[in-house]
C-alpha atoms as a PDB file:
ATOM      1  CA  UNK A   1      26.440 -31.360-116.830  1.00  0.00           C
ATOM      2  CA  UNK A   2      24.662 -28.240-116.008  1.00  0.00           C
ATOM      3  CA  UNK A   3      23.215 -28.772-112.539  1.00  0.00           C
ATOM      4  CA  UNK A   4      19.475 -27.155-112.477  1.00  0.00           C
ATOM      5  CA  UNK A   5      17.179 -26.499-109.600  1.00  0.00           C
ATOM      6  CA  UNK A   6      13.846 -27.388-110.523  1.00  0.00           C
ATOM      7  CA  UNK A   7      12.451 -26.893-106.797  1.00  0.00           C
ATOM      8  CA  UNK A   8      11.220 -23.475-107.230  1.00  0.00           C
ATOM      9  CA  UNK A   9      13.288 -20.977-105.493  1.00  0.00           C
ATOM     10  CA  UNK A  10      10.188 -19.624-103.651  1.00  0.00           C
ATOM     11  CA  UNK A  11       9.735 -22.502-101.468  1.00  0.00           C
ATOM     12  CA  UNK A  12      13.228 -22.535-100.712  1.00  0.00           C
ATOM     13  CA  UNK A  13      13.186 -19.190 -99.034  1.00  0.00           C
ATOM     14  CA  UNK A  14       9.590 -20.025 -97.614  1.00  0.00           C
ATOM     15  CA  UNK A  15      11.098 -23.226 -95.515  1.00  0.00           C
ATOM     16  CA  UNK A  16      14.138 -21.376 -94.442  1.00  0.00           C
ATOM     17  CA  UNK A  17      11.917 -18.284 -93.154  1.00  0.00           C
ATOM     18  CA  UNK A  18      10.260 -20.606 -91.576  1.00  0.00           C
ATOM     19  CA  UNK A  19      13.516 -22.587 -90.181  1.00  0.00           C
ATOM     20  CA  UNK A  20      14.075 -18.751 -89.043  1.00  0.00           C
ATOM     21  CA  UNK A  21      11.067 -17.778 -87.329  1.00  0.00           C
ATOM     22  CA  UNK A  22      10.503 -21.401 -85.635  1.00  0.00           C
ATOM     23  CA  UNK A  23      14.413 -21.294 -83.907  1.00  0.00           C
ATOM     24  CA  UNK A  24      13.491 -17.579 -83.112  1.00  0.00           C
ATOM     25  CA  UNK A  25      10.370 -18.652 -81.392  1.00  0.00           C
ATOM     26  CA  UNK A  26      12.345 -21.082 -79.758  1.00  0.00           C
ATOM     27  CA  UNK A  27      14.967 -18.305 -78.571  1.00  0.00           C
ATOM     28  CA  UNK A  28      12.012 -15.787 -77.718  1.00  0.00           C
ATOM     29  CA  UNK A  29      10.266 -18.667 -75.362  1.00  0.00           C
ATOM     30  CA  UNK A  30      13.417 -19.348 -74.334  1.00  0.00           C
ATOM     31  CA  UNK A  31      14.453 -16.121 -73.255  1.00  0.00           C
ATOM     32  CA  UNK A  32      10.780 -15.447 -71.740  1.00  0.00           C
ATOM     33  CA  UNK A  33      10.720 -18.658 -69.934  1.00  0.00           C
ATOM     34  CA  UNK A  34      14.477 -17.235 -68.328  1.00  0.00           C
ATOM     35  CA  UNK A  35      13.697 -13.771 -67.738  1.00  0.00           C
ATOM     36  CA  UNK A  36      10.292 -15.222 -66.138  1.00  0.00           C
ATOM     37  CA  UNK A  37      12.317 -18.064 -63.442  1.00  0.00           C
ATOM     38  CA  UNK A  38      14.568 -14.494 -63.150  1.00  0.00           C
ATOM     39  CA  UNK A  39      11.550 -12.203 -62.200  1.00  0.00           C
ATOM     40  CA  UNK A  40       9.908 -14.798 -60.457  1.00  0.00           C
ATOM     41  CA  UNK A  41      13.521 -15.614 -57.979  1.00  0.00           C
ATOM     42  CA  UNK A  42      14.354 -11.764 -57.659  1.00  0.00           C
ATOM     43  CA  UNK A  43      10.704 -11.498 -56.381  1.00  0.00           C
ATOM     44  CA  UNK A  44      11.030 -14.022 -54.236  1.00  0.00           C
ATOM     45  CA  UNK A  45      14.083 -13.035 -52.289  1.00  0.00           C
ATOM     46  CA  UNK A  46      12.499  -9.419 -52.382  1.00  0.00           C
ATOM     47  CA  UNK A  47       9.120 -11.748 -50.667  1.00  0.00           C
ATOM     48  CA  UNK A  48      11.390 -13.160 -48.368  1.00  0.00           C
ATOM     49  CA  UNK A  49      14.008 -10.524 -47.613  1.00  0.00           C
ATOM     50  CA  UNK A  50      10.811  -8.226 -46.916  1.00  0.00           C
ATOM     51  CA  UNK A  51       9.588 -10.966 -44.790  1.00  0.00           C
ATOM     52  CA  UNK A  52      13.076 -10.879 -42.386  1.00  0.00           C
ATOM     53  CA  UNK A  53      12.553  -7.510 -41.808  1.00  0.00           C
ATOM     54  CA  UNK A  54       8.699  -8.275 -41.442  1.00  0.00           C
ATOM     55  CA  UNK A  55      10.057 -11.062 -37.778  1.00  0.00           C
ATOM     56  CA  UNK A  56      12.630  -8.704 -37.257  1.00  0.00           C
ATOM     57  CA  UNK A  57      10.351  -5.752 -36.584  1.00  0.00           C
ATOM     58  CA  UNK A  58       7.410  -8.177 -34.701  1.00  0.00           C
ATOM     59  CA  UNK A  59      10.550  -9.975 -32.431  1.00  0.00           C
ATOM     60  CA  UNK A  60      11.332  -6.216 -31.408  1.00  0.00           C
ATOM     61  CA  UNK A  61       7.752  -4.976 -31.166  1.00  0.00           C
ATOM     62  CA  UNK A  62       6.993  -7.938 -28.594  1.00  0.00           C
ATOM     63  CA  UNK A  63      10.482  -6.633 -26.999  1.00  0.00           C
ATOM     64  CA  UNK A  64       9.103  -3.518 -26.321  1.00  0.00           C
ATOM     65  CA  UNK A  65       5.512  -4.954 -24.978  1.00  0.00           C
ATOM     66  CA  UNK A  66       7.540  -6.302 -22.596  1.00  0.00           C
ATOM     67  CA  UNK A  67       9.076  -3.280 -21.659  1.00  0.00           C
ATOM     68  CA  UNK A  68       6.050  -1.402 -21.495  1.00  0.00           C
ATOM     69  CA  UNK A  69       4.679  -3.986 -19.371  1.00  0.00           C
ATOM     70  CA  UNK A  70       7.490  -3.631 -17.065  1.00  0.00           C
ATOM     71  CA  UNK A  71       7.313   0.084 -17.046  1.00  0.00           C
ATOM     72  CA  UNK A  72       3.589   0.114 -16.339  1.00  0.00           C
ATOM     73  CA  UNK A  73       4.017  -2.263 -13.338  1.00  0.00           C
ATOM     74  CA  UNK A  74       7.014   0.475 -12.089  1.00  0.00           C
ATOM     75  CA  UNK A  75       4.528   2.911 -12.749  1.00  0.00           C
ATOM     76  CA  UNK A  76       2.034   1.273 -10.190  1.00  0.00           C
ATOM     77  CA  UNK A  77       4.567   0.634  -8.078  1.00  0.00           C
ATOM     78  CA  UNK A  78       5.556   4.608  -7.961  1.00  0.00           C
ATOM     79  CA  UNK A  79       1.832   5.321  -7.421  1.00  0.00           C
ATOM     80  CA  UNK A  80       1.587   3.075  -4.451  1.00  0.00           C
ATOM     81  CA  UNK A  81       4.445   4.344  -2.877  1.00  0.00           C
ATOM     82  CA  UNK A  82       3.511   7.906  -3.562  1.00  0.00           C
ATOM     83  CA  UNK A  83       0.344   7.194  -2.136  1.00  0.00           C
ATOM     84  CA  UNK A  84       1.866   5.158   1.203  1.00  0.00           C
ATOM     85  CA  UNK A  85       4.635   8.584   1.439  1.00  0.00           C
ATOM     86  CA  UNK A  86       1.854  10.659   1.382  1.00  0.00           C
ATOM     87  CA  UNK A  87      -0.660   8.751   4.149  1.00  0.00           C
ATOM     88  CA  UNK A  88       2.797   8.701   6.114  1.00  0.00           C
ATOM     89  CA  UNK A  89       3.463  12.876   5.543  1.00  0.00           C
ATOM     90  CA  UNK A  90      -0.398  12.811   6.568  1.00  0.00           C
ATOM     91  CA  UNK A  91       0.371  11.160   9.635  1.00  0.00           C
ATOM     92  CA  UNK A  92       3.345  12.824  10.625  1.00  0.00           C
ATOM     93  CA  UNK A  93       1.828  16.243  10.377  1.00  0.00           C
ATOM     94  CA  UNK A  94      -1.553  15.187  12.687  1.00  0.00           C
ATOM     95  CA  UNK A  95       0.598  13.377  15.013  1.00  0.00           C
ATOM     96  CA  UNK A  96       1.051  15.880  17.287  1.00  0.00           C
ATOM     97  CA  UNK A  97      -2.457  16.926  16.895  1.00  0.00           C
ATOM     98  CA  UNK A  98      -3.753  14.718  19.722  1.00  0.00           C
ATOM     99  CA  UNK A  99      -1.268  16.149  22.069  1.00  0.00           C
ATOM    100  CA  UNK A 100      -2.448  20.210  21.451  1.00  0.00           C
ATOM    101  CA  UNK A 101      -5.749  18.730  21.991  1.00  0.00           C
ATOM    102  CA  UNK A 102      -5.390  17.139  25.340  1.00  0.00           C
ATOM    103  CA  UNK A 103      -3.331  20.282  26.522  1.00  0.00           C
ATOM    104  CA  UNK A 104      -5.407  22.469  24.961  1.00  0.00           C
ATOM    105  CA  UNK A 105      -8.343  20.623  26.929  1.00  0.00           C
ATOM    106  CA  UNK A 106      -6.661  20.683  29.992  1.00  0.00           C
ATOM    107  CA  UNK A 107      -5.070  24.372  29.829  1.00  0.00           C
ATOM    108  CA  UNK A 108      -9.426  25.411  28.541  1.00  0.00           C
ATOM    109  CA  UNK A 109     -11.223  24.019  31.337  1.00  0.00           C
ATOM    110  CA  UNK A 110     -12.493  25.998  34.140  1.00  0.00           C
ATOM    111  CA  UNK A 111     -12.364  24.837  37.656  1.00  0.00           C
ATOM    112  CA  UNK A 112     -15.625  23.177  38.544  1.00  0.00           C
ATOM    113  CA  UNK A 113     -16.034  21.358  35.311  1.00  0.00           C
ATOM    114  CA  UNK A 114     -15.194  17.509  34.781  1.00  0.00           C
ATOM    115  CA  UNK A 115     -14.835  15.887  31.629  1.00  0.00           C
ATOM    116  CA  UNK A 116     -16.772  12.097  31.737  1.00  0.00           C
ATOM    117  CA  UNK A 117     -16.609  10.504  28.076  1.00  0.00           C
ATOM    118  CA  UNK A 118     -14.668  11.905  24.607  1.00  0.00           C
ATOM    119  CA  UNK A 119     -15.456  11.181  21.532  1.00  0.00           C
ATOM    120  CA  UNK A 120     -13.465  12.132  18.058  1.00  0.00           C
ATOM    121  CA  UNK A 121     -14.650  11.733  14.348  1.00  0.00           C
ATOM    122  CA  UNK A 122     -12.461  13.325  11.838  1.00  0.00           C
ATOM    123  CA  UNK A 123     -11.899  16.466  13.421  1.00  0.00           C
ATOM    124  CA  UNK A 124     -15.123  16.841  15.193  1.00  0.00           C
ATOM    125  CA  UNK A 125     -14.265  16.346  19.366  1.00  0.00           C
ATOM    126  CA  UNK A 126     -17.726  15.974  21.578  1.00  0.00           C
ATOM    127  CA  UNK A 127     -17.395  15.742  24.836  1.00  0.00           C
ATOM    128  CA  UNK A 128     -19.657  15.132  27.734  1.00  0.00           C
ATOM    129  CA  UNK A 129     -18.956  16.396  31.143  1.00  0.00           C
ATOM    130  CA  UNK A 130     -20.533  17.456  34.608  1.00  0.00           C
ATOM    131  CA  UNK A 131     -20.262  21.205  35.648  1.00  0.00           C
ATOM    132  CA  UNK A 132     -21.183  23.084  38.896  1.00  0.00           C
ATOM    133  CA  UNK A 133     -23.149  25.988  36.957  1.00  0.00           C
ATOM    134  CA  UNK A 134     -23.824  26.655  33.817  1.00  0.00           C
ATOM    135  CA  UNK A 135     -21.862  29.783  33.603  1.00  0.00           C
ATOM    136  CA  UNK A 136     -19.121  27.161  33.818  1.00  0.00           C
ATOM    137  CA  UNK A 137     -19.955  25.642  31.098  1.00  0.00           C
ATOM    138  CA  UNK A 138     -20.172  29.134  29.212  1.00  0.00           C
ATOM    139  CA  UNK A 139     -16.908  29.493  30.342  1.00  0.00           C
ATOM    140  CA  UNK A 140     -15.601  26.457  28.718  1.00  0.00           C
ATOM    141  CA  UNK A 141     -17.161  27.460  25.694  1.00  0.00           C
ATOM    142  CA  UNK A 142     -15.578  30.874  25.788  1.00  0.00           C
ATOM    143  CA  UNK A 143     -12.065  29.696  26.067  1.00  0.00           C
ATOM    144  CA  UNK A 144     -12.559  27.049  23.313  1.00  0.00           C
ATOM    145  CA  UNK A 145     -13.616  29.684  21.174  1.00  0.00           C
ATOM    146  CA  UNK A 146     -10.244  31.783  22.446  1.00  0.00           C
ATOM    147  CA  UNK A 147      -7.738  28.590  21.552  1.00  0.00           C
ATOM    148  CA  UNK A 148      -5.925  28.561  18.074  1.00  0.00           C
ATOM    149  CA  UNK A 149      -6.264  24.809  18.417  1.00  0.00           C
ATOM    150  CA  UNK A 150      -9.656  24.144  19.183  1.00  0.00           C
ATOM    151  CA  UNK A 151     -12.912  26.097  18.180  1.00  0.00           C
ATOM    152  CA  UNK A 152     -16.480  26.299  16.793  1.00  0.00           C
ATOM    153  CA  UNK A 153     -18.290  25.001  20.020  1.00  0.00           C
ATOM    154  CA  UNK A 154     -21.715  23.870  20.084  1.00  0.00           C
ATOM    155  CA  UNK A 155     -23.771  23.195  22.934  1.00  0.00           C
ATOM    156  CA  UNK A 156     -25.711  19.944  22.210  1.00  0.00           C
ATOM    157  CA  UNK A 157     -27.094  18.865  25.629  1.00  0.00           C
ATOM    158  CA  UNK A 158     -27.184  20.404  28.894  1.00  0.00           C
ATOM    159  CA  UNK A 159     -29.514  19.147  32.315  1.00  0.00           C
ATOM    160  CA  UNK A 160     -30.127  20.990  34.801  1.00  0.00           C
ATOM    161  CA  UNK A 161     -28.650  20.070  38.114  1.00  0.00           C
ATOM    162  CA  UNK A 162     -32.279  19.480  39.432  1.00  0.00           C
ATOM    163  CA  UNK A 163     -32.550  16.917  36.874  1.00  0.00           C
ATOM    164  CA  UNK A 164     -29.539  15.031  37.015  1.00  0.00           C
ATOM    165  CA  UNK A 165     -29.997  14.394  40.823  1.00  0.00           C
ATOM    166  CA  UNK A 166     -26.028  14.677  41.486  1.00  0.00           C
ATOM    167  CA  UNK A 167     -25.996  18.272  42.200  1.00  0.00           C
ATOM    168  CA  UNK A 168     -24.290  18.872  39.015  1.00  0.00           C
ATOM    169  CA  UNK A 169     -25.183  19.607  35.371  1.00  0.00           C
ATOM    170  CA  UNK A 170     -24.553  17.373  32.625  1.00  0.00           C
ATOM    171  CA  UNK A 171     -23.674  18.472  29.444  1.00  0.00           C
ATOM    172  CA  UNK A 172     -22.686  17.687  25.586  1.00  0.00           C
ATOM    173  CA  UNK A 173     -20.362  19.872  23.945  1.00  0.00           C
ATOM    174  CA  UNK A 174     -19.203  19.531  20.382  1.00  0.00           C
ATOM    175  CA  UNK A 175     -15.899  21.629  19.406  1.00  0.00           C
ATOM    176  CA  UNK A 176     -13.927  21.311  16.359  1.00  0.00           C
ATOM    177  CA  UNK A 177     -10.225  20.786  15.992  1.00  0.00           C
ATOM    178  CA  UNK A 178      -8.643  23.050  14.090  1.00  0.00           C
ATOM    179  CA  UNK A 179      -5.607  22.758  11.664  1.00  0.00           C
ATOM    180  CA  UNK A 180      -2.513  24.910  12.140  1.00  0.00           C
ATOM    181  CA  UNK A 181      -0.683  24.812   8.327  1.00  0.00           C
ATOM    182  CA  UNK A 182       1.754  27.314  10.361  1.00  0.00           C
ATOM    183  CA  UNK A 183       2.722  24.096  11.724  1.00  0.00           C
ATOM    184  CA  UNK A 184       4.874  21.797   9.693  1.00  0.00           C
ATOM    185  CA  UNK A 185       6.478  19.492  11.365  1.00  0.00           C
ATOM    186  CA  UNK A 186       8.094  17.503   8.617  1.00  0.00           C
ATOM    187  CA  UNK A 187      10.000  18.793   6.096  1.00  0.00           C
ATOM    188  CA  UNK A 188       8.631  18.241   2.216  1.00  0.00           C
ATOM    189  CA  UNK A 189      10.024  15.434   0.322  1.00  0.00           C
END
């Protein structure tokens, strides 16, 4: 015998479109739900790859801290010793500064005047002495003013011999000490 359909051929096709979409919304999810764990691992070894580089740059920043640190406490150093070569150049050049002064002293003053007390501040010299005369004393002035080593005097005191009761005059004299830069004695660093 004849074999009929009776279903209608309508619903047929209906359940097998729908057979069709439901395993192709499985496959689409499917897919999705991969290419979503695939997106979400390739962005997380980009995350973490990023994030190597990230320690690798901070390991070598606090490297180079260090460094600077280091550098900055050579730097201080440097300073220091530029400043302890330079209070030593200082030193060497004014060193023979007290010896033109005592010769200088000793080559300026005229018979009949004695030197009692010295005092020195920076380059300021006073001195106080006794003379015979005051002319003597002018005459001390006078050749401090004619030395290359010592000048600028300035009478501060003077007592008349009447006064002092010794015969003699007392005096104050301030002179200053003057620098030679003719004179280098040590040779530039």
């Amino acid at each position: 015998m004849a074999r009929i359909n009776l279903l209608p051929w309508r619903e047929t096709e209906r359940k097998r479109r729908l057979r069709e979409f439901i395993v192709m919304a499985v496959t689409a999810l499917a897919a999705t739900l991969i290419g979503g764990v695939a997106l979400h691992l390739h962005v997380e070894g980009l995350i973490s790859g990023q994030e190597g580089r990230n320690r690798f740059l901070q390991n070598e920043i606090h490297l180079l801290d260090e460094k600077i640190k280091e550098i900055q406490e050579l730097e201080k150093t440097k300073a220091n010793l530029l400043a302890r070569m330079e209070i030593i150049q200082q030193l060497q050049k004014s060193r023979p500064a007290v010896v033109h002064l005592f010769d200088e002293l000793a080559v300026r003053i005229p018979e009949g005047v004695y030197l009692t007390t010295m005092s020195q501040t920076d380059r300021s010299v006073v001195v106080e002495g006794r003379a015979q005369s005051n002319a003597r004393v002018s005459s001390f002035m006078r050749n401090i003013e004619a030395s290359k080593w010592v000048g600028k005097p300035l009478l501060m005191l003077i007592e008349n011999k009447d006064q002092t009761g010794t015969g003699m005059s007392h005096f104050r004299l301030r002179f200053e000490q003057l620098s030679q830069e003719g004179d280098e004695s040590i040779e530039k660093i």
